[in-house]
N, C-alpha and C. Protein backbone atom coordinates (compact mmCIF):
# COMPACT_ATOMS: atom_id res chain seq x y z
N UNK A 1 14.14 -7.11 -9.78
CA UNK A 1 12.74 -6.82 -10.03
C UNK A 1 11.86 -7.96 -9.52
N UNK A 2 10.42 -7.67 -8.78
CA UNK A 2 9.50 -8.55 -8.28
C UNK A 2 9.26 -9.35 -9.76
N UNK A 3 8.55 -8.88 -10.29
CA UNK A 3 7.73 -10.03 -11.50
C UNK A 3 6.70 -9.27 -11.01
N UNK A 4 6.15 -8.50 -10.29
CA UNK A 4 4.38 -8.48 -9.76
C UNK A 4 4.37 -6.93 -10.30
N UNK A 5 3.14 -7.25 -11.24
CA UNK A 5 2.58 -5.55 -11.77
C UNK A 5 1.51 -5.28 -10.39
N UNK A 6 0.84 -4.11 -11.05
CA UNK A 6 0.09 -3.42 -10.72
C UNK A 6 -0.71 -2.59 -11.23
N UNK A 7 -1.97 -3.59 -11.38
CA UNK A 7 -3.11 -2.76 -12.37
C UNK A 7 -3.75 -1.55 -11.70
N UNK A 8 -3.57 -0.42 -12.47
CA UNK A 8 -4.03 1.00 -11.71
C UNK A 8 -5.18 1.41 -11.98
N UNK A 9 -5.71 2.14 -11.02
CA UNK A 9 -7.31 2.33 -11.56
C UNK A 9 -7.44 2.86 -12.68
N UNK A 10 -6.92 3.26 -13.64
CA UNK A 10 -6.75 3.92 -15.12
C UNK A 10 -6.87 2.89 -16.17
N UNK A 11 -6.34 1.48 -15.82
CA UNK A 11 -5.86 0.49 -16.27
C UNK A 11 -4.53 0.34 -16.60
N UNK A 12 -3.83 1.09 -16.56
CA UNK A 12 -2.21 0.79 -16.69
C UNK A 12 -1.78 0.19 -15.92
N UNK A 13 -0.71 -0.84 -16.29
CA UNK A 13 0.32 -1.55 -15.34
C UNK A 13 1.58 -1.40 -15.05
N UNK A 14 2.09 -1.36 -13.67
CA UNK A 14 3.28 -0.83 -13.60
C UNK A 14 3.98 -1.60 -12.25
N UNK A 15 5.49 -2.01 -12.85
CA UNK A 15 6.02 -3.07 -11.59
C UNK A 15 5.86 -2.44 -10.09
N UNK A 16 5.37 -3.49 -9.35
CA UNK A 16 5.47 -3.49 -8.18
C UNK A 16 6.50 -2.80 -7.74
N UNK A 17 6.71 -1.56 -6.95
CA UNK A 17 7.89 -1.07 -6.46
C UNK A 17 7.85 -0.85 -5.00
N UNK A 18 8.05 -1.77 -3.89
CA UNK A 18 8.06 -1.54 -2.45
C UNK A 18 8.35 -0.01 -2.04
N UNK A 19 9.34 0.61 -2.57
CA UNK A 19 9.67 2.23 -2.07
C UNK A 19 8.17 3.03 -2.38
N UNK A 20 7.60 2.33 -3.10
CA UNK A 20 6.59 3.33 -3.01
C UNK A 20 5.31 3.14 -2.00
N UNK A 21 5.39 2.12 -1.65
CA UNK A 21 4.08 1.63 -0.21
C UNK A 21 5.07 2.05 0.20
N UNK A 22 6.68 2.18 1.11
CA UNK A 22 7.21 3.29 1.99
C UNK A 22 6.87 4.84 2.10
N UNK A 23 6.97 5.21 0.46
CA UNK A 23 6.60 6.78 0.41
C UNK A 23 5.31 6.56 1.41
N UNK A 24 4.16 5.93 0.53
CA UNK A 24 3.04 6.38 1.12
C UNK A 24 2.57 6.16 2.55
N UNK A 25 3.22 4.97 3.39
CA UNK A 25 3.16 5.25 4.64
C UNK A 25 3.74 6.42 5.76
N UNK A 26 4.70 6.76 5.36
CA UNK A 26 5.57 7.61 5.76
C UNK A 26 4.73 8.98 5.52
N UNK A 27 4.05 9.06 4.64
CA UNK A 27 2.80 10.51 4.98
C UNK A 27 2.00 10.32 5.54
N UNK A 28 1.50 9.09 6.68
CA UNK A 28 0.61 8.84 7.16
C UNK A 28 1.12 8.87 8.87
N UNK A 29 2.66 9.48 8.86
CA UNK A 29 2.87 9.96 10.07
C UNK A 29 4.22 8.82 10.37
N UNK A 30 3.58 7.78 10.01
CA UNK A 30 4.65 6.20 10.29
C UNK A 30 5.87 6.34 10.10
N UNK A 31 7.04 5.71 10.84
CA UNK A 31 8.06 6.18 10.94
C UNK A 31 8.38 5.08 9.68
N UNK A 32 9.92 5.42 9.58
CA UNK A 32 10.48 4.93 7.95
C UNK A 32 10.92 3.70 8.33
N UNK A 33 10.41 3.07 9.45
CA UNK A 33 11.56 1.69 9.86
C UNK A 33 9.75 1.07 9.78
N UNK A 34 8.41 1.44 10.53
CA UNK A 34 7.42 0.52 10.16
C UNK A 34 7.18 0.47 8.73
N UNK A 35 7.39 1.60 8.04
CA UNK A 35 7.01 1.62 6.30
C UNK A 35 7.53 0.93 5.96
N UNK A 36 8.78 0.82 5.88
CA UNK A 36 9.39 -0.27 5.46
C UNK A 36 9.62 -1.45 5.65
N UNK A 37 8.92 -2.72 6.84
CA UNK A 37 8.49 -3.22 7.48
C UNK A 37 7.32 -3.71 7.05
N UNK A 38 5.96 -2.85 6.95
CA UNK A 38 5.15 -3.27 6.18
C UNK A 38 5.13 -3.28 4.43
N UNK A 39 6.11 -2.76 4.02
CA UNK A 39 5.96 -2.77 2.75
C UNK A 39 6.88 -4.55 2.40
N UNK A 40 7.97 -4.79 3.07
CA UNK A 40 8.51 -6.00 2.95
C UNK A 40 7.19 -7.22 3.22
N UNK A 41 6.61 -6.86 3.95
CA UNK A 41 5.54 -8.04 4.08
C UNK A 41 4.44 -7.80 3.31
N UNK A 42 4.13 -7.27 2.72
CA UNK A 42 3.50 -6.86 1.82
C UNK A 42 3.95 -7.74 0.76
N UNK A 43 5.06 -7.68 0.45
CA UNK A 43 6.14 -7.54 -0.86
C UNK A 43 6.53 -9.10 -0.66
N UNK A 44 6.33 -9.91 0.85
CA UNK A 44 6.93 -11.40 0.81
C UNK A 44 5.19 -12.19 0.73
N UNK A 45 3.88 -11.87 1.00
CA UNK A 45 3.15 -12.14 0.74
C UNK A 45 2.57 -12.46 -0.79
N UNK A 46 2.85 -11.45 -1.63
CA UNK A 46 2.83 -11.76 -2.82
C UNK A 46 3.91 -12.53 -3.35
N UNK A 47 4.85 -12.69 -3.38
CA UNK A 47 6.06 -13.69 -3.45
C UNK A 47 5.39 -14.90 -3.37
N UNK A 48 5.19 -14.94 -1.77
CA UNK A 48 4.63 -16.44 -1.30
C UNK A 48 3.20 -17.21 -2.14
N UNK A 49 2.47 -16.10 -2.27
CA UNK A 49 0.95 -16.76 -3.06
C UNK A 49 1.68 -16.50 -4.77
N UNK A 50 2.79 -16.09 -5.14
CA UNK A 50 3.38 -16.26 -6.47
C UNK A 50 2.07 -15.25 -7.39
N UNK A 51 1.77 -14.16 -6.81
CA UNK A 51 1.28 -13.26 -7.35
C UNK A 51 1.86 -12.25 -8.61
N UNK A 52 1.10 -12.49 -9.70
CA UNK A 52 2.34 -11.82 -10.56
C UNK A 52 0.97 -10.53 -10.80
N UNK A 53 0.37 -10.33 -10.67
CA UNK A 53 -0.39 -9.37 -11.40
C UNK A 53 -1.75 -8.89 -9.83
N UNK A 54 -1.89 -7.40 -9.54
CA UNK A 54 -2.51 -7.37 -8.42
C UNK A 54 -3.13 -5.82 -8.89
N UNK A 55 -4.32 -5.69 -8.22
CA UNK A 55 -4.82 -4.20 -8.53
C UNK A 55 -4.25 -3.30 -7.66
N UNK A 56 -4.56 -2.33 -7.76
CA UNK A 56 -3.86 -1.04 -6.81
C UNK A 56 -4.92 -0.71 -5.65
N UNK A 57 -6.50 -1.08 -5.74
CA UNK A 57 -7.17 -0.93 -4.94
C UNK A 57 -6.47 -2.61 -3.52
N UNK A 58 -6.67 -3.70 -4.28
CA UNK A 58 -6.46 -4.75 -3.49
C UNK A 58 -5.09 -4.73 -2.87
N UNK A 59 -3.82 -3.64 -3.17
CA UNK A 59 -2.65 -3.21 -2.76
C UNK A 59 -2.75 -2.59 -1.54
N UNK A 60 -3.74 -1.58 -2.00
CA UNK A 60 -4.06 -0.42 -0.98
C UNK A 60 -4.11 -1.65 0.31
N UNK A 61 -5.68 -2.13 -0.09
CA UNK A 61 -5.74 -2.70 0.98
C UNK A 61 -5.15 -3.90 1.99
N UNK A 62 -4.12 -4.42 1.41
CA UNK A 62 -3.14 -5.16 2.07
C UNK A 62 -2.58 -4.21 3.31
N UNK A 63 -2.11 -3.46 2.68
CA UNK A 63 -1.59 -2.12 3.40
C UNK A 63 -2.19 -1.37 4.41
N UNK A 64 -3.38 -1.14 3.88
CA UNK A 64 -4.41 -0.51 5.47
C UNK A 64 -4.49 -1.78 6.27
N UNK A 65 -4.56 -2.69 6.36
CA UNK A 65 -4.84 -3.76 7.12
C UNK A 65 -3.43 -3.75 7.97
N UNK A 66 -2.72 -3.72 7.44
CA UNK A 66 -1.35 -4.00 8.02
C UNK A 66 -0.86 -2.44 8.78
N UNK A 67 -1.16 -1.83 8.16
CA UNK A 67 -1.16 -0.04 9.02
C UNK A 67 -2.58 0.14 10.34
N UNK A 68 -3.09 -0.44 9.66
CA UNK A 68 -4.21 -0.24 10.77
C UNK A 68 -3.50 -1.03 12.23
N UNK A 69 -3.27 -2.04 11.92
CA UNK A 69 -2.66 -3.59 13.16
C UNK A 69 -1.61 -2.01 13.83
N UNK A 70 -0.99 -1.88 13.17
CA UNK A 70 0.74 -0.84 13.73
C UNK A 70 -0.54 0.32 14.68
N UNK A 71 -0.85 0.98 13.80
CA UNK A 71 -1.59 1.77 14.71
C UNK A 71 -2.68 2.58 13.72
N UNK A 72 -3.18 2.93 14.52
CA UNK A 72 -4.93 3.51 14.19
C UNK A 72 -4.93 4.54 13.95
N UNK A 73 -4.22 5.61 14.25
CA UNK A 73 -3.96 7.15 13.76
C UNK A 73 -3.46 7.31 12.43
N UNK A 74 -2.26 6.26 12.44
CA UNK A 74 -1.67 6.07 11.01
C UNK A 74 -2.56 6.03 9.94
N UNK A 75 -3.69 4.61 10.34
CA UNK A 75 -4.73 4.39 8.97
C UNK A 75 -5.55 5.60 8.92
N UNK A 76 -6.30 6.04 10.34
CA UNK A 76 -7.04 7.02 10.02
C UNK A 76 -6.02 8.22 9.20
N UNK A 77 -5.32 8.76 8.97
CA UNK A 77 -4.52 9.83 8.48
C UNK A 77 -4.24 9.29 6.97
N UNK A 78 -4.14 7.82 6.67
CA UNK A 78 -4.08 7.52 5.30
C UNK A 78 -5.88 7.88 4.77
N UNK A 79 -6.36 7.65 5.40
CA UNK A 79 -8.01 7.52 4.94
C UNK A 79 -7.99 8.98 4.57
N UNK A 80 -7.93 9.48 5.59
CA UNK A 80 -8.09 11.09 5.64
C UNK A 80 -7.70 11.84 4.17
N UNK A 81 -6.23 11.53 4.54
CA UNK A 81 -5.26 12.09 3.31
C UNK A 81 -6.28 11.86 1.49
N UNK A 82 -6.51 9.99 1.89
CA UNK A 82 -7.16 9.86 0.68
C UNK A 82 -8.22 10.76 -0.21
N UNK A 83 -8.94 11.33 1.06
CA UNK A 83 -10.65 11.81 0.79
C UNK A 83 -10.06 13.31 0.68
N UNK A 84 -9.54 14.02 1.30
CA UNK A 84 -8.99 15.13 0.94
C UNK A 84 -8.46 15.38 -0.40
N UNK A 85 -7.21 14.80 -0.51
CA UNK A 85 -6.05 14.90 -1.54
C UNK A 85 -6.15 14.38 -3.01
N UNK A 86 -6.96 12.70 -2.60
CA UNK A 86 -6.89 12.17 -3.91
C UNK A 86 -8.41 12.11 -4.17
N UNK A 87 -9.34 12.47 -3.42
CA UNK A 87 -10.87 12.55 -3.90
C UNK A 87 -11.48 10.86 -3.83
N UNK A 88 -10.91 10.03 -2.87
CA UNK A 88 -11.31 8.96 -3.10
C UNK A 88 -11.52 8.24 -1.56
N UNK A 89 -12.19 7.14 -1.80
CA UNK A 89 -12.28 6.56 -0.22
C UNK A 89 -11.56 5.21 -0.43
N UNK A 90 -10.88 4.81 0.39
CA UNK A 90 -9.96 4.04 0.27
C UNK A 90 -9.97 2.79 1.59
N UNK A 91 -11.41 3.46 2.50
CA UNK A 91 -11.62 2.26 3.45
C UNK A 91 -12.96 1.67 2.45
N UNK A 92 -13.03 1.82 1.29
CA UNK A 92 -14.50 1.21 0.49
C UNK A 92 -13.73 -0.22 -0.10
């Protein structure tokens, strides 16, 4: 186990689980070798700054930053997905 929660927009906290920044790249078209790729650096960044506690918005956005760099269809299709599916904007 990381040590690093994750405060959700609800307010609940729940451990950091890398497979799940995989799930969610991997619907954004990204193949399962970059998801997982960015989710490890994701996952050694907080390690490194000894992050034990992080929001789910400031998660997100580690993640679009790092999906966006891979490629631009990817983020646009996470954005997309967001405003559709989950009713939210997620480049805000």
């Amino acid at each position: 186990m990381s040590g690093i929660y994750v405060t959700k927009r609800d307010g609940s906290k729940e451990e950091f689980v890398p497979e799940k920044v995989v799930v969610s790249i991997i619907k954004t078209g990204a193949p399962v070798s970059v998801a997982r790729k960015i989710a490890k650096i994701v996952e050694g960044k907080l390690l490194e700054q000894n992050v034990t506690e992080i929001s789910s918005k400031d998660l997100m956005k580690m993640v679009l930053d790092l999906l966006k760099k891979e490629n631009e269809e990817w983020y646009r299709n996470w954005i997309v997905f967001d405003r559709a599916v989950k009713r939210r904007k997620s480049e805000e």
